[in-house]
Protein backbone atom coordinates (compact mmCIF):
# COMPACT_ATOMS: atom_id res chain seq x y z
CA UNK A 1 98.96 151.75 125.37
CA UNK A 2 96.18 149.21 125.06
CA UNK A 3 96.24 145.83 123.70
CA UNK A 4 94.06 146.82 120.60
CA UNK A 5 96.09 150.57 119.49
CA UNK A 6 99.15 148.62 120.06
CA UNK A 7 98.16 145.97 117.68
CA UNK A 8 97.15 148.57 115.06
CA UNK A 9 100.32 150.21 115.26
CA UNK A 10 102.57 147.10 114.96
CA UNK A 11 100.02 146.09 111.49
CA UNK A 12 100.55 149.98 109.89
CA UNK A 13 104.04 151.18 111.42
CA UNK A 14 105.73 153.96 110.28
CA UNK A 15 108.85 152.22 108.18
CA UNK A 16 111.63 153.40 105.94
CA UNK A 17 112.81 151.74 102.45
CA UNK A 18 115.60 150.40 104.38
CA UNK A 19 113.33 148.82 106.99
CA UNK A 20 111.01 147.55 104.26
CA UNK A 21 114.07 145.63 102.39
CA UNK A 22 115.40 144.28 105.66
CA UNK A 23 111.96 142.63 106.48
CA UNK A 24 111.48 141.73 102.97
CA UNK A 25 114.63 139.97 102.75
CA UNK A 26 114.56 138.57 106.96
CA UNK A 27 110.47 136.52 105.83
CA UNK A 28 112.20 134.71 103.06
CA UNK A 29 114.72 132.93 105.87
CA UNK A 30 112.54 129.89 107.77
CA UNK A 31 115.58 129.87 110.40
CA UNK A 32 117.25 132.88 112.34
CA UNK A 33 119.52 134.56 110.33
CA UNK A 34 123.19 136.37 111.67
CA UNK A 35 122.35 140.07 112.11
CA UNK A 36 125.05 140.97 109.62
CA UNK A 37 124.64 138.26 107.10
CA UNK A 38 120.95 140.25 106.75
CA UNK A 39 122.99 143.98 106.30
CA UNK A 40 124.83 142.10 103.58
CA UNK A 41 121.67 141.07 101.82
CA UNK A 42 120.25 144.62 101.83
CA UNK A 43 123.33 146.12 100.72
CA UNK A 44 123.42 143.36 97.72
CA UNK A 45 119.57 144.66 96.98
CA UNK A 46 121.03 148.05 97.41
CA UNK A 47 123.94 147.41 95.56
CA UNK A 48 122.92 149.83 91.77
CA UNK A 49 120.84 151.94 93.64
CA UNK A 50 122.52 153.80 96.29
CA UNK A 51 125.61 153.68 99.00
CA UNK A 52 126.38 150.68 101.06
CA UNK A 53 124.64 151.20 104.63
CA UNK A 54 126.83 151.38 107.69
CA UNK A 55 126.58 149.05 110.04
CA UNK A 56 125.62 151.25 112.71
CA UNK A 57 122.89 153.03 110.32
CA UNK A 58 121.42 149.65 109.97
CA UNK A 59 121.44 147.97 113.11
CA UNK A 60 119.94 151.28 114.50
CA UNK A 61 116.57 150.48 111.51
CA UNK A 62 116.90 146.93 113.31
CA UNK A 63 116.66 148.05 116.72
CA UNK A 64 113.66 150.14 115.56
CA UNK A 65 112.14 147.25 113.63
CA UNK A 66 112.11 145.10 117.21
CA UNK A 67 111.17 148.43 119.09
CA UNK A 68 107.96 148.16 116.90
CA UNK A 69 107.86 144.46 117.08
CA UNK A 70 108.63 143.27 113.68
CA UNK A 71 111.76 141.62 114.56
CA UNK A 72 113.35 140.06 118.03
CA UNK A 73 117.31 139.29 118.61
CA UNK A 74 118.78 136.32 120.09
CA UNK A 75 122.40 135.59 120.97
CA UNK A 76 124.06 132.61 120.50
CA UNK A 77 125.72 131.28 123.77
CA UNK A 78 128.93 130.04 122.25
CA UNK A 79 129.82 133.23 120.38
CA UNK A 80 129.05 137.08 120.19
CA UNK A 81 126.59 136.56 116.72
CA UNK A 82 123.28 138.22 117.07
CA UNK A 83 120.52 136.62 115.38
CA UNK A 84 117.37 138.42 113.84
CA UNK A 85 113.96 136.58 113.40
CA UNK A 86 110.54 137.41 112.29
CA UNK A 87 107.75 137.87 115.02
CA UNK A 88 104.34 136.75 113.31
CA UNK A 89 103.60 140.20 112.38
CA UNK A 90 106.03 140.35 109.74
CA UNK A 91 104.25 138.88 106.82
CA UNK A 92 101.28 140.45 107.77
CA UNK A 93 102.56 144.20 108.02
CA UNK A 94 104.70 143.03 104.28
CA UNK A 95 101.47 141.83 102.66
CA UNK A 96 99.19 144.74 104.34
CA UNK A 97 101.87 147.20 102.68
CA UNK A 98 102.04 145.47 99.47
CA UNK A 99 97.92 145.27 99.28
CA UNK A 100 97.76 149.09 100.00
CA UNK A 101 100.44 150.07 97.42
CA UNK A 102 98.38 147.89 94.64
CA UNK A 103 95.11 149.38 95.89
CA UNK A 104 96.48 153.26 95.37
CA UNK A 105 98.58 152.21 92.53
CA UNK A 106 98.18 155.47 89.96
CA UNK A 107 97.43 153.83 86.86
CA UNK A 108 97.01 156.51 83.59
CA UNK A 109 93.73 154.56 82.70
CA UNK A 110 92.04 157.79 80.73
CA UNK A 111 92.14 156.39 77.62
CA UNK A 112 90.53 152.44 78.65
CA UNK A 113 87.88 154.83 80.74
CA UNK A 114 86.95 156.23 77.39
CA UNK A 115 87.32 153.21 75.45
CA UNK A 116 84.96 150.86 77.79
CA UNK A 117 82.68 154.38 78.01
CA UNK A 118 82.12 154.36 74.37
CA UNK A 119 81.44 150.37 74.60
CA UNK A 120 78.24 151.16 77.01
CA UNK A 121 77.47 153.82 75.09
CA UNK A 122 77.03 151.66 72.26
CA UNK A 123 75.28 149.19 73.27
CA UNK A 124 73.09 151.81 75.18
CA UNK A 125 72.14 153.47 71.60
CA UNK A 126 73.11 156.85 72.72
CA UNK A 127 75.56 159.43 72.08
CA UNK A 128 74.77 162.09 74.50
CA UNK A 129 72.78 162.55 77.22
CA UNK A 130 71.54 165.60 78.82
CA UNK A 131 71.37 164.25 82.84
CA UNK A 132 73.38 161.47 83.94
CA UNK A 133 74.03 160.87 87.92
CA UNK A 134 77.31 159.03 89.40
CA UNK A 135 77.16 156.89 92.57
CA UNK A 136 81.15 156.74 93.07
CA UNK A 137 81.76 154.56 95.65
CA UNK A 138 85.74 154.17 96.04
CA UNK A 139 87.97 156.25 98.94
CA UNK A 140 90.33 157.59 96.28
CA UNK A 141 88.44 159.05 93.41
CA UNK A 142 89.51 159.40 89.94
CA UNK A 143 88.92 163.08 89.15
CA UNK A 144 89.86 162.59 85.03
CA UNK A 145 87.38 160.02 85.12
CA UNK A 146 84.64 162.37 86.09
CA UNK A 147 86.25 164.83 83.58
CA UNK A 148 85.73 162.21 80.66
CA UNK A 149 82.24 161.86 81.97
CA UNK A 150 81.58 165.69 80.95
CA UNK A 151 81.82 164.65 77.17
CA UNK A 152 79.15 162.66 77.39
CA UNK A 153 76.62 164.79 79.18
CA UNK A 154 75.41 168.66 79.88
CA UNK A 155 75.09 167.95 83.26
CA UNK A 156 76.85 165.40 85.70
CA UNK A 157 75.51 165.04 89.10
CA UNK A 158 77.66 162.62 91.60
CA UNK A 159 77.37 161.41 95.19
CA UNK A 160 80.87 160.62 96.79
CA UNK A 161 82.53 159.70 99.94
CA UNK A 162 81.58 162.78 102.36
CA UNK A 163 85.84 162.96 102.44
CA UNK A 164 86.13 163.79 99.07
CA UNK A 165 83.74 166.45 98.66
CA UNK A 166 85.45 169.28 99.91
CA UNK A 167 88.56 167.93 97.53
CA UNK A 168 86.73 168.22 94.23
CA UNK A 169 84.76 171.77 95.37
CA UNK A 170 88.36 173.31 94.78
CA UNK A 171 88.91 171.77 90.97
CA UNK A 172 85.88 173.88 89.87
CA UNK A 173 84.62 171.88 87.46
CA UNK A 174 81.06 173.38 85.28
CA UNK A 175 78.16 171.91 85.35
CA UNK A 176 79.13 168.90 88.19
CA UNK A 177 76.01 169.19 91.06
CA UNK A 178 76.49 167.52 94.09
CA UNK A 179 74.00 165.45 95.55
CA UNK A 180 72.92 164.01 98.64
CA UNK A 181 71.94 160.96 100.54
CA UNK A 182 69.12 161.84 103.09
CA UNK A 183 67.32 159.01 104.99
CA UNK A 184 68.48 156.53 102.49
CA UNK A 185 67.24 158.49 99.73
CA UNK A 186 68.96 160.20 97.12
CA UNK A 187 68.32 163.70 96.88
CA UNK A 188 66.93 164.09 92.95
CA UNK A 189 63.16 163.16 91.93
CA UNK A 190 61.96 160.50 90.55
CA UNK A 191 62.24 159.59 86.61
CA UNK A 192 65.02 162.28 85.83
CA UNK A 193 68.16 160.88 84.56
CA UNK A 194 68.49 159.35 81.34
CA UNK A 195 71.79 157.73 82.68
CA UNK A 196 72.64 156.72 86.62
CA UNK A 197 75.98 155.07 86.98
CA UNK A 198 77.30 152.53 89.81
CA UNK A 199 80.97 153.57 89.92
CA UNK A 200 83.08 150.58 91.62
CA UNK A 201 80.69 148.74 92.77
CA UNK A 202 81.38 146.52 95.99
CA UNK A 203 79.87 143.92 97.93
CA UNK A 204 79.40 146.25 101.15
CA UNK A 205 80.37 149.54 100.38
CA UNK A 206 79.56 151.40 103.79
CA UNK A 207 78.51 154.06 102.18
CA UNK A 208 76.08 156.67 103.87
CA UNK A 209 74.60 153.32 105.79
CA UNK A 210 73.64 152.22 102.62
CA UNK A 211 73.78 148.78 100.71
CA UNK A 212 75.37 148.25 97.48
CA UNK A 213 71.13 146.67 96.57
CA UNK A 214 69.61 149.62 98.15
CA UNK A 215 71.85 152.37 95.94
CA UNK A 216 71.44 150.35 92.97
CA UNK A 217 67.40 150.50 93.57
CA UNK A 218 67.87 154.41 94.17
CA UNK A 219 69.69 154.61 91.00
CA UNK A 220 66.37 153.00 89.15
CA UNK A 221 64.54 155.07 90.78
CA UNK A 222 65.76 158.38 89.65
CA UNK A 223 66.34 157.20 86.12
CA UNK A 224 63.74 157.69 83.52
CA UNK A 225 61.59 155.55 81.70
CA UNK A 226 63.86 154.30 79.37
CA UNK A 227 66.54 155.13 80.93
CA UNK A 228 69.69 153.11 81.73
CA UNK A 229 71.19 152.46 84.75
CA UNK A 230 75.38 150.90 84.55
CA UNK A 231 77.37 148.93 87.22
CA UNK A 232 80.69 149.06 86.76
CA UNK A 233 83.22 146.40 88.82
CA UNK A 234 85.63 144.32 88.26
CA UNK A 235 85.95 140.81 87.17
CA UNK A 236 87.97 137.35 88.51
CA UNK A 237 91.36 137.49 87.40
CA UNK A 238 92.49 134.32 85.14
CA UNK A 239 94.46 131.45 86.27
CA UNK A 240 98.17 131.76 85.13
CA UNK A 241 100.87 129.01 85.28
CA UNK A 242 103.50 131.12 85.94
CA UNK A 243 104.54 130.61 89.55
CA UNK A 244 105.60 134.16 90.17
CA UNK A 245 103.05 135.92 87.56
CA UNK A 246 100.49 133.90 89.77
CA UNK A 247 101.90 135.35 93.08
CA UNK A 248 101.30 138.59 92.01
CA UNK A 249 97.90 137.67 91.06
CA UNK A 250 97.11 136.12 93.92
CA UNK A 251 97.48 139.33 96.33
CA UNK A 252 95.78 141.69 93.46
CA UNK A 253 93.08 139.49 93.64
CA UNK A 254 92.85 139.84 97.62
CA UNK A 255 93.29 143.28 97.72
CA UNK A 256 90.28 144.06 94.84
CA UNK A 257 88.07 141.15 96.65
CA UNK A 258 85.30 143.26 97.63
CA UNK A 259 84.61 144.78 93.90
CA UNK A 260 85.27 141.43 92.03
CA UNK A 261 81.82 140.17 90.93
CA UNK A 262 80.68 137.61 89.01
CA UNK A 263 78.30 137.62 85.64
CA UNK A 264 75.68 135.55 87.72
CA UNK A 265 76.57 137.65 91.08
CA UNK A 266 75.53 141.17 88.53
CA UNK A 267 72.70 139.66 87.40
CA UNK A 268 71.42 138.47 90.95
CA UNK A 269 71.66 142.51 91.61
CA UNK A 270 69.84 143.51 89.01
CA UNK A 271 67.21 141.12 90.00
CA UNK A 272 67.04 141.57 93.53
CA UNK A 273 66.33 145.43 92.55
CA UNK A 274 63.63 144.20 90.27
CA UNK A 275 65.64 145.17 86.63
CA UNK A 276 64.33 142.86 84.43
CA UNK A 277 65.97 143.96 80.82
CA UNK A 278 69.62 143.96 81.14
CA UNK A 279 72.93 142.68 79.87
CA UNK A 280 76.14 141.75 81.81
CA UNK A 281 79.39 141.86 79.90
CA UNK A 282 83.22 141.32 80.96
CA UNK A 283 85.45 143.98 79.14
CA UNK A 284 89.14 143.26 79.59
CA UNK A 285 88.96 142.97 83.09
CA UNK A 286 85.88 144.90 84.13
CA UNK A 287 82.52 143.36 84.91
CA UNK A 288 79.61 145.48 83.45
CA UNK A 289 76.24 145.95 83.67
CA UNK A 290 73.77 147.55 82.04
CA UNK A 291 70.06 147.67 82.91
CA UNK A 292 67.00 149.14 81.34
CA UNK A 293 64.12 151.00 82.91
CA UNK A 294 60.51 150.30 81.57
């Protein structure tokens, strides 16, 4: 195994709860701890939820912890007491786990979807539109978000991650068209939506080779004359003086980085793709933007 797969395996390994706990638990220790003073700790975390682990059972999840170095033992000379330590992987694979478990986090968020939905809508002027087009740039689409977007419009066309197409072919879903990126261009003519929408917007969304300005000029482009054209991200998280509410914060904030704009950051975009009538907003945690065509 090369240096390189090696390291990717030891930063995404394939863990169990127990595992998890143990090198939960085994970071918070700045000195090697006994190897059955850390069982003990576990089984205290464990205590309401389930049986007490066997020793064997757990120093077996130990042995596989240093097998997929996470963990290395040492033996003190003057007695038979094993000690466990952290390698420097160990906060690293807890924070990478943590980070991907508050990305995918399933949040029921139907009802603020339709609540900052009607917000645009209102400030748009318009109840109902007849053509609106969806850029939706994140890996894990929200299909009931899409669903919402039906009540607004006769006809939703979207663009999504070439993974998730074949995903939301099955949920047959009327009047949703699929589009296309060809050559950096999307598919649909000029001047034919009354509505294009930015869906999570990010700084570099590698998506079809394009940039984040270069999708946001192709949404222009395709929407009428009057027609409006939305960015949706989110916005910086506020400052909180609780140590551990902060914490918590903290990694959120790392692990939504890449779609946390600014008001001044949306408005450079809007700019830069030469939409000169527009309004930026923050709605309880969401950065958006709304730009005119004329």
């Amino acid at each position: 195994m090369n240096e390189s797969t090696q390291q990717k395996n030891i930063l995404f390994p394939d863990l169990s709860i127990v595992e998890l706990i143990a090198l939960q638990l085994l970071s918070r220790h700045t000195e090697p701890i006994i190897r059955h003073t850390l069982l003990i700790e576990v089984n205290q975390f464990l205590k309401k939820s389930t049986k007490e682990l066997s020793t064997s059972s757990f120093y077996n999840s130990l042995t596989n912890l240093e097998r997929q170095g996470l963990i290395t033992f040492t033996r003190r000379s003057s007695s038979k007491q094993v000690l466990v330590s952290p390698t420097s992987y160990t906060l690293t694979v807890i924070e990478k786990i943590f980070r991907l478990f508050l990305r995918n986090i399933i949040i029921n968020d139907s009802e603020f979807t339709m609540q900052f939905s009607k917000k645009i809508i209102e400030k748009v002027g318009v109840t109902h539109f007849e053509n609106i087009f969806m850029i939706i740039m994140e890996g894990r689409t929200n299909f009931t978000n899409i669903k919402l977007s039906k009540k607004f419009a006769d006809n939703v066309f979207i663009i999504l991650r070439e993974e998730n197409y074949d995903v939301f072919n099955k949920l047959g879903i009327e009047n949703l068209h699929y589009s296309k990126i060809i050559h950096n261009k999307i598919r649909e003519p000029n001047d034919f939506f009354d509505l294009a929408v930015l869906s999570s917007y990010q700084f570099h969304p590698e998506f079809y080779g394009m940039s984040r300005i270069e999708l946001l000029k192709e949404a222009k482009r395709i929407a009428k004359s009057g027609g409006v054209v939305v960015i949706t991200a989110r916005s910086k998280l506020p400052l909180i003086k609780n140590f551990y509410a902060s914490e918590l914060l903290q990694t959120y904030s790392k692990t939504v980085k890449e779609r946390t704009f600014t008001e001044q950051q949306m408005k450079n975009d809007m700019q830069k793709a030469v939409i000169s009538k527009y309004e930026i907003f923050d709605y309880n945690g969401l950065i958006i933007g709304i730009g005119w065509k004329e």
